[in-house]
N, C-alpha and C. Protein backbone atom coordinates (compact mmCIF):
# COMPACT_ATOMS: atom_id res chain seq x y z
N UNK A 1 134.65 -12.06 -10.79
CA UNK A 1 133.82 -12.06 -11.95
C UNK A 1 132.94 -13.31 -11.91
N UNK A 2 131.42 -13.35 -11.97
CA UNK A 2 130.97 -14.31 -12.32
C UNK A 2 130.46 -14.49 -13.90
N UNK A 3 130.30 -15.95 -14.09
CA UNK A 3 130.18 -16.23 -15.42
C UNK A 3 128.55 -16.99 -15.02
N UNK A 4 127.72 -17.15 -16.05
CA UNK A 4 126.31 -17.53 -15.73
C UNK A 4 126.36 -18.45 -17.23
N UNK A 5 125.94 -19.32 -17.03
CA UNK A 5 126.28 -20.53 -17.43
C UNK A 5 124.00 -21.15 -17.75
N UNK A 6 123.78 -21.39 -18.89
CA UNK A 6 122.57 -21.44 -19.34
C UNK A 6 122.09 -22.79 -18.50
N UNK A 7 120.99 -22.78 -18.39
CA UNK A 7 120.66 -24.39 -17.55
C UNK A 7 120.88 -25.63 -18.71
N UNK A 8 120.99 -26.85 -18.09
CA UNK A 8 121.08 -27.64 -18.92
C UNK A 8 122.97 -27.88 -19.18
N UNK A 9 123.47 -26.68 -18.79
CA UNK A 9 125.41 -26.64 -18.85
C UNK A 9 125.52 -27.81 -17.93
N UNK A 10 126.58 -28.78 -18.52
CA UNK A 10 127.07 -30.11 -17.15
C UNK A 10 128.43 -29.36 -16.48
N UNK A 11 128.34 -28.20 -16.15
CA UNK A 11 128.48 -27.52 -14.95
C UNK A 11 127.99 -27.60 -13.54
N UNK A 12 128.30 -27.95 -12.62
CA UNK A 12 128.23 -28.30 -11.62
C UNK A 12 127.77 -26.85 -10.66
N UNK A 13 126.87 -26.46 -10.38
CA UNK A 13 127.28 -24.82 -10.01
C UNK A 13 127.83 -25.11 -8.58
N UNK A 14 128.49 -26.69 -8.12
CA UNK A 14 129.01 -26.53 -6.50
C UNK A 14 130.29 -26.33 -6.90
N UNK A 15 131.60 -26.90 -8.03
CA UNK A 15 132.27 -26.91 -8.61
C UNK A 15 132.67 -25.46 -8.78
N UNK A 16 133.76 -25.10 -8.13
CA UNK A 16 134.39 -23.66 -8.62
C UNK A 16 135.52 -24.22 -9.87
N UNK A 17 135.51 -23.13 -11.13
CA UNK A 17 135.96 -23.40 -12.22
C UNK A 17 137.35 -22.45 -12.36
N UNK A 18 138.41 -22.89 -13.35
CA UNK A 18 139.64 -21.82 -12.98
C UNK A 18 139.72 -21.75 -14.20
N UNK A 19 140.39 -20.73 -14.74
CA UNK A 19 140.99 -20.11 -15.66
C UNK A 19 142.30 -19.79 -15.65
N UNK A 20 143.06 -19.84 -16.51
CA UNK A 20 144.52 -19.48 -16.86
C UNK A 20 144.25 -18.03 -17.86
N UNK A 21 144.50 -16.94 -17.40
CA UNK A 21 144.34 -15.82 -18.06
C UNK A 21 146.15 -15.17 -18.22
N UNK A 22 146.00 -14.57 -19.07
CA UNK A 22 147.24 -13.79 -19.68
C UNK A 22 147.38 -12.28 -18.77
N UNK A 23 148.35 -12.12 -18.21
CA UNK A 23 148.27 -10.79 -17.27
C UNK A 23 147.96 -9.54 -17.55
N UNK A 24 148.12 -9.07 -19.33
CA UNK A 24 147.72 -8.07 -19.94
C UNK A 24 146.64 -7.93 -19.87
N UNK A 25 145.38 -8.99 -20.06
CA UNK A 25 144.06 -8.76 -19.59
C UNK A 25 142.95 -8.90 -18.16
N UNK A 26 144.48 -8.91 -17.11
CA UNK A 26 143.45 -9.03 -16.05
C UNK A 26 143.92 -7.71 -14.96
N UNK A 27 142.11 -7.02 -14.50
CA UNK A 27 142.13 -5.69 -13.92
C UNK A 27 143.28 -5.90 -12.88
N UNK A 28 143.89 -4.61 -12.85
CA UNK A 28 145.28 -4.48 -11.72
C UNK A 28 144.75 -4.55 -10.73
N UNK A 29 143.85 -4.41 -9.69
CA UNK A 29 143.56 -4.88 -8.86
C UNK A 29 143.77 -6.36 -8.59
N UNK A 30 143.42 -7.54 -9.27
CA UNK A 30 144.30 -8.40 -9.29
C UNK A 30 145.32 -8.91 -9.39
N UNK A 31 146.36 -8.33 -10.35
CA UNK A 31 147.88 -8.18 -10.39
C UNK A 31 148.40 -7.84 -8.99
N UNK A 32 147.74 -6.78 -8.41
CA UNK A 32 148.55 -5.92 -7.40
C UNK A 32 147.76 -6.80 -6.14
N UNK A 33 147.43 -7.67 -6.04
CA UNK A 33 146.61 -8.78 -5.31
C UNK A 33 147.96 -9.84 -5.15
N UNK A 34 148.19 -10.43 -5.76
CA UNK A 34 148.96 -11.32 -6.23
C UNK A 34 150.49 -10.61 -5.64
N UNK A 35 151.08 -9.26 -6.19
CA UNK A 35 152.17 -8.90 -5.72
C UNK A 35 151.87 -8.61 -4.07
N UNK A 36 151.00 -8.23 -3.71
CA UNK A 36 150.73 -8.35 -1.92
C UNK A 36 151.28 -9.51 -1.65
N UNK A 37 150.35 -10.74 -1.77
CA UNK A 37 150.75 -11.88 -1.47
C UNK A 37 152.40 -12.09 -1.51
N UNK A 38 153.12 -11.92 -2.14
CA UNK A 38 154.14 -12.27 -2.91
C UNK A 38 155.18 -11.06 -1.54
N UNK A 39 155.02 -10.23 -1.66
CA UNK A 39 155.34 -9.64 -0.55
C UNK A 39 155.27 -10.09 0.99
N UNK A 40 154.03 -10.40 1.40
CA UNK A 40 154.11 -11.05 2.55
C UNK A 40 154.53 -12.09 2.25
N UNK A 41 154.82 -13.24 1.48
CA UNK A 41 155.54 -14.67 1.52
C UNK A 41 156.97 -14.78 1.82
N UNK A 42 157.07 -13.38 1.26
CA UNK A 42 159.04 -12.94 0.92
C UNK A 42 159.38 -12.41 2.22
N UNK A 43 158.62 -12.06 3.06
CA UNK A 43 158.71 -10.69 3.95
C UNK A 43 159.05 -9.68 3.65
N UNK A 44 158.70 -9.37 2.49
CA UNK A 44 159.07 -7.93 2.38
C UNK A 44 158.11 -7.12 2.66
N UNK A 45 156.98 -7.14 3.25
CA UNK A 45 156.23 -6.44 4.25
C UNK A 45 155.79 -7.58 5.14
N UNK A 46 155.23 -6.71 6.23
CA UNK A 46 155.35 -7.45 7.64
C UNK A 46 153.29 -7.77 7.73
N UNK A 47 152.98 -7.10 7.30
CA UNK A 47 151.26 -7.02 7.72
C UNK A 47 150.68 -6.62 5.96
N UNK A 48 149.45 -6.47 5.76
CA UNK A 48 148.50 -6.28 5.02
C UNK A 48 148.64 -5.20 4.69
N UNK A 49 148.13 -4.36 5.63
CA UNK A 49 148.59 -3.12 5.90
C UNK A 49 149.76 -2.25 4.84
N UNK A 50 150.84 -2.83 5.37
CA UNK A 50 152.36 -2.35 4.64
C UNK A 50 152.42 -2.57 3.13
N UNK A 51 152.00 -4.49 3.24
CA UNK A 51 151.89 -4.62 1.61
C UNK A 51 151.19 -3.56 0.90
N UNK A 52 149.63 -3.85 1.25
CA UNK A 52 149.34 -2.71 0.25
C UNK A 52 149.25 -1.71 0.06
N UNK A 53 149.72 -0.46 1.07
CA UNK A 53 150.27 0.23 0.78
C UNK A 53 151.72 0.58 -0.44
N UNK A 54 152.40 -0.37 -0.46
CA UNK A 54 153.46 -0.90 -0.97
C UNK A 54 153.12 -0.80 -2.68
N UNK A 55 151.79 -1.89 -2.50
CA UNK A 55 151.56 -1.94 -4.10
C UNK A 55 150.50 -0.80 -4.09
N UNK A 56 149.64 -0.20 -3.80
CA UNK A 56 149.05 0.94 -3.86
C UNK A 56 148.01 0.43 -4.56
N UNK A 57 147.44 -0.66 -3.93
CA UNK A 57 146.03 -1.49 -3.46
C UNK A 57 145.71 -1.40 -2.25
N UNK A 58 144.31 -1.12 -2.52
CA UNK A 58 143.10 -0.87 -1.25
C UNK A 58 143.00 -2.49 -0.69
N UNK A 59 143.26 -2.02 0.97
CA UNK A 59 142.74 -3.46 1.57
C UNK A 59 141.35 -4.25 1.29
N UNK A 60 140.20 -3.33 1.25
CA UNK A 60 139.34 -4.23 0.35
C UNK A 60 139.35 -5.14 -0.85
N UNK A 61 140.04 -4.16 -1.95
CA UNK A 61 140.72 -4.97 -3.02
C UNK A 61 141.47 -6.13 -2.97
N UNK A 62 141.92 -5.80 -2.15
CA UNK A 62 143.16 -7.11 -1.56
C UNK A 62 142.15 -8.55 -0.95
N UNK A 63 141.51 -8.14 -0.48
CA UNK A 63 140.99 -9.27 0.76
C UNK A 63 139.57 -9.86 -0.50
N UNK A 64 139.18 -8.58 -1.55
CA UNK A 64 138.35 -9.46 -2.09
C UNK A 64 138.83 -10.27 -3.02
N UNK A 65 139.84 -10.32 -3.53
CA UNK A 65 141.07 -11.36 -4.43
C UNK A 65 141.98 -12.10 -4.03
N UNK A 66 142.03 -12.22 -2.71
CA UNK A 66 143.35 -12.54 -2.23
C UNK A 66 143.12 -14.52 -2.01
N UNK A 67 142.04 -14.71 -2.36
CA UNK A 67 141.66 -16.26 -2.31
C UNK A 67 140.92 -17.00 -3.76
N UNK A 68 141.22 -15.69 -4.58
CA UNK A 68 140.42 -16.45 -5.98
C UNK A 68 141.59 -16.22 -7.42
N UNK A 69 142.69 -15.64 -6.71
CA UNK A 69 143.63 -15.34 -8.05
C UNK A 69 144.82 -15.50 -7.34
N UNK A 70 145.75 -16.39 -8.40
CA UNK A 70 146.96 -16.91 -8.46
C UNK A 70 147.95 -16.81 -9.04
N UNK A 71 149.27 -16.97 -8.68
CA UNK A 71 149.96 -16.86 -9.76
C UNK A 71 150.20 -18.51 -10.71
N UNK A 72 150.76 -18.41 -11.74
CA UNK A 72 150.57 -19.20 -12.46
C UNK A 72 152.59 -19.58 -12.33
N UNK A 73 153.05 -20.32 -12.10
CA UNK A 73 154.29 -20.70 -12.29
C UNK A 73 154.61 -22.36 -12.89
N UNK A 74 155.17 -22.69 -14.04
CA UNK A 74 155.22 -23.79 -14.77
C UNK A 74 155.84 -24.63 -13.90
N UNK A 75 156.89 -24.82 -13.46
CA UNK A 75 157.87 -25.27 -12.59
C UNK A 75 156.96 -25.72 -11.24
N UNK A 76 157.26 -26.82 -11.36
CA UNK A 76 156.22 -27.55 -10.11
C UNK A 76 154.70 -27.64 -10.50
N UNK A 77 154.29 -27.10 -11.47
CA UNK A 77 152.86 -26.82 -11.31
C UNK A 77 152.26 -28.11 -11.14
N UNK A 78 150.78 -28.07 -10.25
CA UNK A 78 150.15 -29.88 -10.28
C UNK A 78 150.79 -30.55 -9.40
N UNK A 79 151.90 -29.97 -8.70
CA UNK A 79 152.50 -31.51 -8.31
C UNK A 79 151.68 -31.26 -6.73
N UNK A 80 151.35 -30.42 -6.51
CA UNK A 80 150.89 -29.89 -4.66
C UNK A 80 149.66 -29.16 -4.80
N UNK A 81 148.36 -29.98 -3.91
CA UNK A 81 147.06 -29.31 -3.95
C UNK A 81 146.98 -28.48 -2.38
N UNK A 82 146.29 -27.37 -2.17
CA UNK A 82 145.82 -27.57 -1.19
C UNK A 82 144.09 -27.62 -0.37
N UNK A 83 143.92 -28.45 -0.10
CA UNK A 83 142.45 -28.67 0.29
C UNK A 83 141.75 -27.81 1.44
N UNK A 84 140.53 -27.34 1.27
CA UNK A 84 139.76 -27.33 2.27
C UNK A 84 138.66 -28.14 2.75
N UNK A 85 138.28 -28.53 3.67
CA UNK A 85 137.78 -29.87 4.09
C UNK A 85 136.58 -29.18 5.44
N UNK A 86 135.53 -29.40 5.18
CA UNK A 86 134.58 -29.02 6.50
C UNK A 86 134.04 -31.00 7.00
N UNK A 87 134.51 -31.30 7.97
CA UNK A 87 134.46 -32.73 8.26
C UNK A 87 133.45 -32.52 9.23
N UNK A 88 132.11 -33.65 9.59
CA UNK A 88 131.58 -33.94 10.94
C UNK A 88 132.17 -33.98 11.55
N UNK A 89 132.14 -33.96 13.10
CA UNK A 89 132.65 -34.26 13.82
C UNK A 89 132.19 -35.87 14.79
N UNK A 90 132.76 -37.00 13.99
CA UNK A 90 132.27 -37.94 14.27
C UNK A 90 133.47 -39.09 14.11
N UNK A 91 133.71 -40.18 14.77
CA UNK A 91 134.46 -41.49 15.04
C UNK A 91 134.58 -41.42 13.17
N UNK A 92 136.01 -41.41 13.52
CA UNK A 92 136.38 -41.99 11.43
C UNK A 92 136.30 -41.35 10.34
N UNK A 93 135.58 -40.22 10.55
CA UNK A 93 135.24 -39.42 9.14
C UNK A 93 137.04 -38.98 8.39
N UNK A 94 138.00 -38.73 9.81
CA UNK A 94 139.15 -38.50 9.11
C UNK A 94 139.90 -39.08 8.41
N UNK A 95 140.07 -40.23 9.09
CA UNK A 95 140.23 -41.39 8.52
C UNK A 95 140.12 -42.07 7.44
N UNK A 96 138.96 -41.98 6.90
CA UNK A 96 137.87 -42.22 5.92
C UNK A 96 138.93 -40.95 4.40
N UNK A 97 138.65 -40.00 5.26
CA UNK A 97 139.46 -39.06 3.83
C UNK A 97 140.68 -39.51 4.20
N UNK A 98 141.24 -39.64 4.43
CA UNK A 98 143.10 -40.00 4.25
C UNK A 98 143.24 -41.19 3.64
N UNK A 99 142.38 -42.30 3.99
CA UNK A 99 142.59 -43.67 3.29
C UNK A 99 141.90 -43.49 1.78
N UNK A 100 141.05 -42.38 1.68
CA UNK A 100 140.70 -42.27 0.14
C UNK A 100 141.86 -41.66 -0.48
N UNK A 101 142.07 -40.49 -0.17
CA UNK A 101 143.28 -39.95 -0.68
C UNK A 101 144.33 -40.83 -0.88
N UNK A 102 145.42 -41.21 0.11
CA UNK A 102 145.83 -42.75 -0.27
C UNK A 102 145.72 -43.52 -1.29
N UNK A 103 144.25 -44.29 -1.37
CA UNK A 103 144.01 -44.98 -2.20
C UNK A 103 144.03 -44.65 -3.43
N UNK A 104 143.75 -43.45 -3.88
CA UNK A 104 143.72 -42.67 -5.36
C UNK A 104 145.20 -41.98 -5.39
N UNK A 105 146.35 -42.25 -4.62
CA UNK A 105 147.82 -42.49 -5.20
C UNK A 105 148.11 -41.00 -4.61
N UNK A 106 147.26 -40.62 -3.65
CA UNK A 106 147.83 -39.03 -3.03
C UNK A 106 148.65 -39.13 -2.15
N UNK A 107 149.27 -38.13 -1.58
CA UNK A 107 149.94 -37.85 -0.51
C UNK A 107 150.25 -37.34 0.23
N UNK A 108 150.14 -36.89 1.36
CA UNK A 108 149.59 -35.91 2.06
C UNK A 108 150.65 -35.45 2.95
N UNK A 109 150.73 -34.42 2.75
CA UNK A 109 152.06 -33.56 3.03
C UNK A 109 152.00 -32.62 4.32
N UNK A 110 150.71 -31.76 4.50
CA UNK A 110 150.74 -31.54 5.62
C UNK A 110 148.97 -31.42 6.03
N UNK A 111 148.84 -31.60 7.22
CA UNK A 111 147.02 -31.61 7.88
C UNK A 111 147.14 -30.69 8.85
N UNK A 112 146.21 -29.91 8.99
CA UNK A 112 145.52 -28.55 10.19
C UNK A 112 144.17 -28.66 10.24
N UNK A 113 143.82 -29.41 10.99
CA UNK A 113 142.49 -29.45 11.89
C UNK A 113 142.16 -28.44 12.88
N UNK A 114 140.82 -27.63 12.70
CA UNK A 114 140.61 -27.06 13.74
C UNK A 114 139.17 -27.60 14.99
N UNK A 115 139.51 -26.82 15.76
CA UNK A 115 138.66 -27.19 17.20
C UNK A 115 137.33 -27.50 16.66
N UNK A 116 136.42 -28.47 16.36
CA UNK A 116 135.05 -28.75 16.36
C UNK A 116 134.37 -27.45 16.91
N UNK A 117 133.24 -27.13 16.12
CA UNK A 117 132.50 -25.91 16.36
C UNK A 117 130.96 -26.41 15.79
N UNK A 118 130.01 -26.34 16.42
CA UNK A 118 128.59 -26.66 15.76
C UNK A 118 128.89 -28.25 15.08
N UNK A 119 129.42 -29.36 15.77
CA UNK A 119 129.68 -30.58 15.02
C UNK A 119 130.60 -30.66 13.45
N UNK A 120 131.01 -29.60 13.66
CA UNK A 120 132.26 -29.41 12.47
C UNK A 120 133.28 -29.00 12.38
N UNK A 121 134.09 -29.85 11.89
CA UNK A 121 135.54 -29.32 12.07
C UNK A 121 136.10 -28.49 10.25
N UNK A 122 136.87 -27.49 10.75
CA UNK A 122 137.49 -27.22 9.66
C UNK A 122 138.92 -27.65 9.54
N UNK A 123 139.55 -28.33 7.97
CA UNK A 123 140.54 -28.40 8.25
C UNK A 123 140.94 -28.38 6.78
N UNK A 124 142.38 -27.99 6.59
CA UNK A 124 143.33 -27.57 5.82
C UNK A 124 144.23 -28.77 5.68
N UNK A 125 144.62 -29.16 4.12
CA UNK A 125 145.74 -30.09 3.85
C UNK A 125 145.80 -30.07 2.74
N UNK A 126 147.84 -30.23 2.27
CA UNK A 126 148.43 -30.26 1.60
C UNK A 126 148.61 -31.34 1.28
N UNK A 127 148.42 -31.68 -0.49
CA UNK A 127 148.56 -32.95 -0.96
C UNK A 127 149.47 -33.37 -2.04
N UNK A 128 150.04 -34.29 -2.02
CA UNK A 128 150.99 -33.88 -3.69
C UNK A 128 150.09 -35.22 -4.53
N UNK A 129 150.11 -34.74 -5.69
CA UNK A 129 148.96 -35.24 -6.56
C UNK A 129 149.23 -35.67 -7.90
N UNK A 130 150.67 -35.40 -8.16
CA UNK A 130 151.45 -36.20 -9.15
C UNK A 130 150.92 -37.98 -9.46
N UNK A 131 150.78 -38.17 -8.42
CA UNK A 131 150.62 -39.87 -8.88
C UNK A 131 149.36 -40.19 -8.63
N UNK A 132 148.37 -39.22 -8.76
CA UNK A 132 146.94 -39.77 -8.74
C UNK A 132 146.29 -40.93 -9.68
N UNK A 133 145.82 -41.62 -9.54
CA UNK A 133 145.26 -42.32 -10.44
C UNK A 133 143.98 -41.80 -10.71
N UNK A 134 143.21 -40.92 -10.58
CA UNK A 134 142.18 -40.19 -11.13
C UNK A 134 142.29 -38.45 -10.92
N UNK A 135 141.43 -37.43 -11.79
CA UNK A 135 141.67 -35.82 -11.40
C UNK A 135 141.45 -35.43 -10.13
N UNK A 136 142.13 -34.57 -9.90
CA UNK A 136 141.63 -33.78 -8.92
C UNK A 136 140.09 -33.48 -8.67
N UNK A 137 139.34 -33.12 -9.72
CA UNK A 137 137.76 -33.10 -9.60
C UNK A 137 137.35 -34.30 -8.76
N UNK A 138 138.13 -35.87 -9.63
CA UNK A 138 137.04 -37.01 -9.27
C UNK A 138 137.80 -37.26 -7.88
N UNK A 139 139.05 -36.57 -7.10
CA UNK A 139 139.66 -36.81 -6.14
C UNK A 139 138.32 -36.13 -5.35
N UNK A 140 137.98 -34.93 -5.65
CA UNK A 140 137.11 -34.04 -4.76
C UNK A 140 135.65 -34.50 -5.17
N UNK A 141 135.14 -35.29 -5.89
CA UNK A 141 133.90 -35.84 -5.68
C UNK A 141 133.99 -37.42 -5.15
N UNK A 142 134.88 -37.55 -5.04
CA UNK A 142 134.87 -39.04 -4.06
C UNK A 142 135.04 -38.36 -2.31
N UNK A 143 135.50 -37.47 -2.35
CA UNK A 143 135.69 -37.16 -0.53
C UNK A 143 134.33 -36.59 -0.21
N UNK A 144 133.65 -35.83 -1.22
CA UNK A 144 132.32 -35.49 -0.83
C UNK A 144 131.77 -36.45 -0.70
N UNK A 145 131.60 -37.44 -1.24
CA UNK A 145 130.67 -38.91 -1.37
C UNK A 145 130.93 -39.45 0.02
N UNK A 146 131.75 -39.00 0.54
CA UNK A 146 132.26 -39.95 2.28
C UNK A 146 131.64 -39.35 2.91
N UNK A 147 131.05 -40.56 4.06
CA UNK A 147 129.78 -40.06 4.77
C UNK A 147 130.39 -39.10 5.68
N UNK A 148 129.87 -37.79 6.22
CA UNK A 148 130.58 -37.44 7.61
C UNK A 148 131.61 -35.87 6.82
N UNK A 149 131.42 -35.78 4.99
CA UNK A 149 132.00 -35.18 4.65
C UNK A 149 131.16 -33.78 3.95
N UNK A 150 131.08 -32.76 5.05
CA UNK A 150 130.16 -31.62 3.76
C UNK A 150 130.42 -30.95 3.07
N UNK A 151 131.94 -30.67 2.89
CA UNK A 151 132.91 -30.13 2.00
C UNK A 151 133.84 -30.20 2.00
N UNK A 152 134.64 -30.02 0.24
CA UNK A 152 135.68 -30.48 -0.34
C UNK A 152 135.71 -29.74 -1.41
N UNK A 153 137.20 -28.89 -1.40
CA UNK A 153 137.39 -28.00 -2.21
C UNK A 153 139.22 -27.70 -2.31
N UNK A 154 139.22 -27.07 -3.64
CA UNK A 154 140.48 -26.99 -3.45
C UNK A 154 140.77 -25.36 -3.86
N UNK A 155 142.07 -24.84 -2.79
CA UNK A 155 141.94 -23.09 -2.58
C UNK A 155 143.47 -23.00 -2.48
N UNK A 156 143.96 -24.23 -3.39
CA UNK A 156 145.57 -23.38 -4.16
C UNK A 156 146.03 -24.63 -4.31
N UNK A 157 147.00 -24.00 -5.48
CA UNK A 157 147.78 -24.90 -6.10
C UNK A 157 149.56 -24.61 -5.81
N UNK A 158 150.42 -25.64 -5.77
CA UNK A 158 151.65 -25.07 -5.68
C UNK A 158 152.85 -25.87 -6.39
């Protein structure tokens, strides 16, 4: 769903925004998104495939929700981000984000860098974020601000 937001909103339109919605009002295609997932985590299906068959969601359905809806669980919530990161590929840029993170009281739990492609690397990391000394937002507009950095985003919570 997009929301369109009047000019002049201090909305950020680079900034993806989240919502906490109540499950009675959100289309089953997303519910049955969420139980896929939840299935392959458990193994109780082996492939995509099986899951949704399982929940009796279309793989399209699946693959177009399967990175923008979550489940919501109180227990732990906040304490674990996980980042996506498109880095230059240049002397220090990594560096540069880990000692920020660091410095703003993060902690970094696990890193997946991939192979440089077109001077960019993609990479994935888990952060626990309990003891930040600033939000998550101003965590993710200080790593953009680092030179060498063209994106910074965050694509789950745990």
């Amino acid at each position: 769903m997009k929301v369109k937001f009047e000019e002049g909103s201090n909305l950020s339109s680079k900034r993806r925004r989240f919502f906490l919605v109540a499950e009675d009002i959100m289309p089953e295609a997303m519910i049955k998104t969420v139980q896929v997932k939840d299935m392959l985590a458990r193994g109780e299906a082996n492939t995509v495939h099986d899951a949704v068959n399982l929940a009796g969601l279309s793989r399209s359905a699946f693959y177009k929700y399967r990175d923008l809806v979550f489940l919501y669980e109180e227990e732990g919530q906040g304490r674990l981000i996980t980042l996506s990161l498109i880095l230059e590929h240049r002397q220090g840029v990594l560096s540069a984000v880990l000692n920020s993170i660091a410095k703003q009281g993060g902690n970094i739990i696990t890193i997946n860098q991939g192979i440089p492609m077109s001077q960019a690397a993609h990479l994935t990391m888990t952060v626990e974020v309990q003891h930040l000394t600033n939000s998550v937002d101003e965590l993710l507009e200080s790593l953009e601000a680092l030179l060498g950095v063209r994106k910074a985003e965050v694509v789950g919570y745990a």
